[in-house]
C-alpha atoms as a PDB file:
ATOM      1  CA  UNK A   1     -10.640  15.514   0.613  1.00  0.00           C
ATOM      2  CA  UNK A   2     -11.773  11.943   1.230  1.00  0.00           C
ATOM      3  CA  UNK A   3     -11.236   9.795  -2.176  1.00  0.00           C
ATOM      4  CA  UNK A   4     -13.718   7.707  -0.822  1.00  0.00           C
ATOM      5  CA  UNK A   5     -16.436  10.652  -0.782  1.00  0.00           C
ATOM      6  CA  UNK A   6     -15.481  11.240  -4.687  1.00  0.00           C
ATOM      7  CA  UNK A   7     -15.318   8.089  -6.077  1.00  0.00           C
ATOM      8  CA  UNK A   8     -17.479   5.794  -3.987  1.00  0.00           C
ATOM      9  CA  UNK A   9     -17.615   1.964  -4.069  1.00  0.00           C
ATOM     10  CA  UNK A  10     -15.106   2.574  -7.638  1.00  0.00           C
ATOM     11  CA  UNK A  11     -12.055   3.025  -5.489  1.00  0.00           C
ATOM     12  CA  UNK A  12     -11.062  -0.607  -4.128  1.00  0.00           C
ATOM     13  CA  UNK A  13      -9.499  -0.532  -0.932  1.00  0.00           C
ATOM     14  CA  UNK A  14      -7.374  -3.792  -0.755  1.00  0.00           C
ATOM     15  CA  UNK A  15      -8.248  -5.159   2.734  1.00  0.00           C
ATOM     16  CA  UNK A  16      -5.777  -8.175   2.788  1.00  0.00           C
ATOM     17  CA  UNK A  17      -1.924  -8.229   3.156  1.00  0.00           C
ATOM     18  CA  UNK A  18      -1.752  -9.837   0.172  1.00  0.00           C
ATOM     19  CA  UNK A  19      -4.154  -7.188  -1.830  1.00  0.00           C
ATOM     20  CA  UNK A  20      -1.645  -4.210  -0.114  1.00  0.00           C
ATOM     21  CA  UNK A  21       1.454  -6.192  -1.360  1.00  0.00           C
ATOM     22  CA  UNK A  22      -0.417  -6.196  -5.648  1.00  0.00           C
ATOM     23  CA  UNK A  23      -1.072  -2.734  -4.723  1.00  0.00           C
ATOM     24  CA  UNK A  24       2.421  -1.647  -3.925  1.00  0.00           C
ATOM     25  CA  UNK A  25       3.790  -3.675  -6.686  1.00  0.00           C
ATOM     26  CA  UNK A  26       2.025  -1.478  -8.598  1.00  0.00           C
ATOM     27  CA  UNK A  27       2.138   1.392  -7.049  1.00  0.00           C
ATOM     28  CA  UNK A  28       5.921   1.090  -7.762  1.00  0.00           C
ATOM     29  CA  UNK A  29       5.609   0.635 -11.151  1.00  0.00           C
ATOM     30  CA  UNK A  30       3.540   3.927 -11.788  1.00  0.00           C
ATOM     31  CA  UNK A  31       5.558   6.011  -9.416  1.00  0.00           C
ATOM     32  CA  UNK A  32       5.675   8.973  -9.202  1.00  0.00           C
ATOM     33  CA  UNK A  33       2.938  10.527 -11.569  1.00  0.00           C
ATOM     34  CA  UNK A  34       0.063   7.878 -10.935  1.00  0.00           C
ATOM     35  CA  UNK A  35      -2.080   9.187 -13.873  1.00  0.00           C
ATOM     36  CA  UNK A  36      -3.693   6.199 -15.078  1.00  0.00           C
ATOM     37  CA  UNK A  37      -7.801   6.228 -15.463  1.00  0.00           C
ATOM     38  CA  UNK A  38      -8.129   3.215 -13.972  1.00  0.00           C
ATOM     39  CA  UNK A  39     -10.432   0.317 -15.238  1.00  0.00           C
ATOM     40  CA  UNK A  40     -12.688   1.221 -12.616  1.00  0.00           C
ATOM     41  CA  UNK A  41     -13.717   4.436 -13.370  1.00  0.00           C
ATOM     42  CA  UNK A  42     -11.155   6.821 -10.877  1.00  0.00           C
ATOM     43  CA  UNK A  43      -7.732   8.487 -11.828  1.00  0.00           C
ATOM     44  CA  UNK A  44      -5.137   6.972 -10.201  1.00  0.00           C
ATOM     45  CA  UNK A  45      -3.481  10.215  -8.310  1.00  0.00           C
ATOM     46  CA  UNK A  46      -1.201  10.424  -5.933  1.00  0.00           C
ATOM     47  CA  UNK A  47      -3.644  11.286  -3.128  1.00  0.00           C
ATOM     48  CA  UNK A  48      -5.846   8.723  -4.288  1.00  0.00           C
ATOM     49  CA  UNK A  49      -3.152   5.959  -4.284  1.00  0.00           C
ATOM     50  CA  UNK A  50      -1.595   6.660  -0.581  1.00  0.00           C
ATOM     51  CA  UNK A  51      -5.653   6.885   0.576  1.00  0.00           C
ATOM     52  CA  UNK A  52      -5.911   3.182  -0.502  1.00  0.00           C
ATOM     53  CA  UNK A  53      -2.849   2.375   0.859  1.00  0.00           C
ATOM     54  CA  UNK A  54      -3.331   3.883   4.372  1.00  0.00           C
ATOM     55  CA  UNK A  55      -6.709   2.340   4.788  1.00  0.00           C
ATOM     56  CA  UNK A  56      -5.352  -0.937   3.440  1.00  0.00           C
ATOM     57  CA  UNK A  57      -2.930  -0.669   6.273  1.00  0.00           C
ATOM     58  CA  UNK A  58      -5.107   0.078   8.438  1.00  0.00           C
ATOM     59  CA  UNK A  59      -7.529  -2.798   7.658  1.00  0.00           C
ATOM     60  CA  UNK A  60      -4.927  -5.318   9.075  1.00  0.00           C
ATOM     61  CA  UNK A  61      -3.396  -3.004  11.758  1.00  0.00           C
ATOM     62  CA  UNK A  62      -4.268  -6.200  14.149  1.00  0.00           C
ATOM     63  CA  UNK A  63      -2.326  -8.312  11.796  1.00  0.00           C
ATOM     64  CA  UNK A  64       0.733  -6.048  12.088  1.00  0.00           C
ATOM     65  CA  UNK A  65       0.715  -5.295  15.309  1.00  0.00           C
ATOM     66  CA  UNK A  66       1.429  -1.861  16.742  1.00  0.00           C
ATOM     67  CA  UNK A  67       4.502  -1.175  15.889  1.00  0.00           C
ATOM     68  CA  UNK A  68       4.980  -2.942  12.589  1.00  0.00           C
ATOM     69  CA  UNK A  69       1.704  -0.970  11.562  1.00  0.00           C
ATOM     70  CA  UNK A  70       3.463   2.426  13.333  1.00  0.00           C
ATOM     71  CA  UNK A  71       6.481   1.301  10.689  1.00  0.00           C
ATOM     72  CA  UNK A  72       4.678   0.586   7.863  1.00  0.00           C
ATOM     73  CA  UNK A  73       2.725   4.093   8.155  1.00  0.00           C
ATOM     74  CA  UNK A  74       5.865   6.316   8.465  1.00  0.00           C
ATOM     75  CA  UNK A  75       7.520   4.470   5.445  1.00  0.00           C
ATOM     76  CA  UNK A  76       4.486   5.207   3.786  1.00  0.00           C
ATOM     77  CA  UNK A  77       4.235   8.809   4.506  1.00  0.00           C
ATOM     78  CA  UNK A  78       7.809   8.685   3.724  1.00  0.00           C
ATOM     79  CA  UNK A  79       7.612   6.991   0.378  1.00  0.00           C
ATOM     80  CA  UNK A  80       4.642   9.899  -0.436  1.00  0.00           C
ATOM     81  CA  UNK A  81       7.223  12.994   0.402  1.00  0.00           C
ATOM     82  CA  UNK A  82       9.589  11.724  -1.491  1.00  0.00           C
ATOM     83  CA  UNK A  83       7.363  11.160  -4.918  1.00  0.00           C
ATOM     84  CA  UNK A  84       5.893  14.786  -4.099  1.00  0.00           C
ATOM     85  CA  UNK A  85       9.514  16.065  -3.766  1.00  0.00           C
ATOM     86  CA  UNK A  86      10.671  14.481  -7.229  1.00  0.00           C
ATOM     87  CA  UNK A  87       7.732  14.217  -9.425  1.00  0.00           C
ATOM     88  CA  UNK A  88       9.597  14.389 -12.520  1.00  0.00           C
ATOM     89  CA  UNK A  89      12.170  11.284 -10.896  1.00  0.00           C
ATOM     90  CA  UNK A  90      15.366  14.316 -11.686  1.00  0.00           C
ATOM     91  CA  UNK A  91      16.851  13.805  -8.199  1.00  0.00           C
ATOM     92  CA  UNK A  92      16.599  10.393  -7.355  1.00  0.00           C
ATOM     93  CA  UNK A  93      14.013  11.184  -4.298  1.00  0.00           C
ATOM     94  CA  UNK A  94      11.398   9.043  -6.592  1.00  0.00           C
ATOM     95  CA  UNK A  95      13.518   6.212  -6.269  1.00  0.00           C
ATOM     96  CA  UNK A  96      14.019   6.385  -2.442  1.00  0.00           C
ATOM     97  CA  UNK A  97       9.984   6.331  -2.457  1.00  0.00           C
ATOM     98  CA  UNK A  98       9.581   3.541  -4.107  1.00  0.00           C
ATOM     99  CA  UNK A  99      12.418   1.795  -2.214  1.00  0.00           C
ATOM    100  CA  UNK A 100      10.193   2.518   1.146  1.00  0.00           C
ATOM    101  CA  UNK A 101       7.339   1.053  -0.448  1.00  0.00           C
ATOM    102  CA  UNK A 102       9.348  -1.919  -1.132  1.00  0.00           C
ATOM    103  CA  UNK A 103      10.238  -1.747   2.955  1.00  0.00           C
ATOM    104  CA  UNK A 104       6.211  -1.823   3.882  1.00  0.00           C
ATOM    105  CA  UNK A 105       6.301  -5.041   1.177  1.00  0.00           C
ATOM    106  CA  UNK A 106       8.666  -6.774   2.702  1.00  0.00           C
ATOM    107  CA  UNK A 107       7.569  -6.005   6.257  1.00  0.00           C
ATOM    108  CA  UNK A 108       4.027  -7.481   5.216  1.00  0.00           C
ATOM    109  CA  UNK A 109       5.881 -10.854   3.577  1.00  0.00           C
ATOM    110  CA  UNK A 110       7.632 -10.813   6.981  1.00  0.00           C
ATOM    111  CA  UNK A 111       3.552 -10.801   8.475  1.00  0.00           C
ATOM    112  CA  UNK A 112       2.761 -13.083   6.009  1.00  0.00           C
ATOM    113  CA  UNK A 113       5.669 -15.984   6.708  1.00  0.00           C
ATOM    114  CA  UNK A 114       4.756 -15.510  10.230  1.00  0.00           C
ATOM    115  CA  UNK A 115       1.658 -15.913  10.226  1.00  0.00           C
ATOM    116  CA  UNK A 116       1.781 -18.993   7.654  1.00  0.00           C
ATOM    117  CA  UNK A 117       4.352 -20.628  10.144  1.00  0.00           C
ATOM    118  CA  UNK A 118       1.857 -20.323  12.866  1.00  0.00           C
ATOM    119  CA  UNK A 119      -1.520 -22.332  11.110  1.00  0.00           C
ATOM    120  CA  UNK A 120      -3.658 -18.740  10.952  1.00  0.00           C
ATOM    121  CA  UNK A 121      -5.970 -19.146   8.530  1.00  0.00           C
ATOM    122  CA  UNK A 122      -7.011 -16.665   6.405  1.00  0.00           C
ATOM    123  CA  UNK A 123     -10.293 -15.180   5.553  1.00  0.00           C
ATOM    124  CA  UNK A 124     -11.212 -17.885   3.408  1.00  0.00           C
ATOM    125  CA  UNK A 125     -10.060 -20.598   6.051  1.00  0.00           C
ATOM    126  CA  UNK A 126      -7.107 -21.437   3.768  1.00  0.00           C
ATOM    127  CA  UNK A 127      -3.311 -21.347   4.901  1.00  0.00           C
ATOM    128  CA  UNK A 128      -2.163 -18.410   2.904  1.00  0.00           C
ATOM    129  CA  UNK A 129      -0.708 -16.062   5.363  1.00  0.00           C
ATOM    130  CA  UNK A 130      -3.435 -13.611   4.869  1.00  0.00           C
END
């Protein structure tokens, strides 16, 4: 099932390596139930939260390059497992998740510096990394 179909325009897709970083930050902090009702009118499940991620991810695959974004996606699927293996955080598997989400974070900062250290403007044409 596509979140997308479900929800519509409601579920925000963050399209901007600083967006994906606030949404792993909280990801994080909700892991690993993610049952919210967000402000926005969708639950925040576990399916629905990876689908954001992923397609963030894959919104600034250029920006990552290859095999950063190759990274980034197996951490992620990674991260997922392990939340679905320890939903209850008994085993310590919940923790491991959210420490691979914490991996894509940095990885993106890493994007970020770089790309901050090189003049690329952003979307916005402002020096923000993005």
């Amino acid at each position: 099932m596509n979140p997308r179909e479900v929800y519509g325009e409601k579920l925000f897709i963050p399209k901007q390596l600083s967006e994906i970083q606030d949404h792993i930050t909280t990801m994080a902090g909700e892991a690993p139930l993610f049952t919210e009702i967000t402000f926005y009118g969708y639950p925040r499940t576990i399916d629905n939260e990876f689908y954001r991620l992923r397609e963030g991810l894959s919104a600034v695959k250029d920006k990552l390059g290859g095999s950063r974004f190759e990274k980034v996606v197996d951490l992620t699927n990674k991260a997922k497992a392990l939340f679905l293996a320890d939903p209850q955080s008994a085993t310590g598997d919940a923790s491991k998740g959210v420490t691979a989400l914490m991996d894509v974070y940095d990885i993106l900062e890493q994007v970020r510096g770089e790309r901050y250290h090189a003049g690329i403007l952003d979307f916005e044409g402002i020096l923000s990394g993005d």
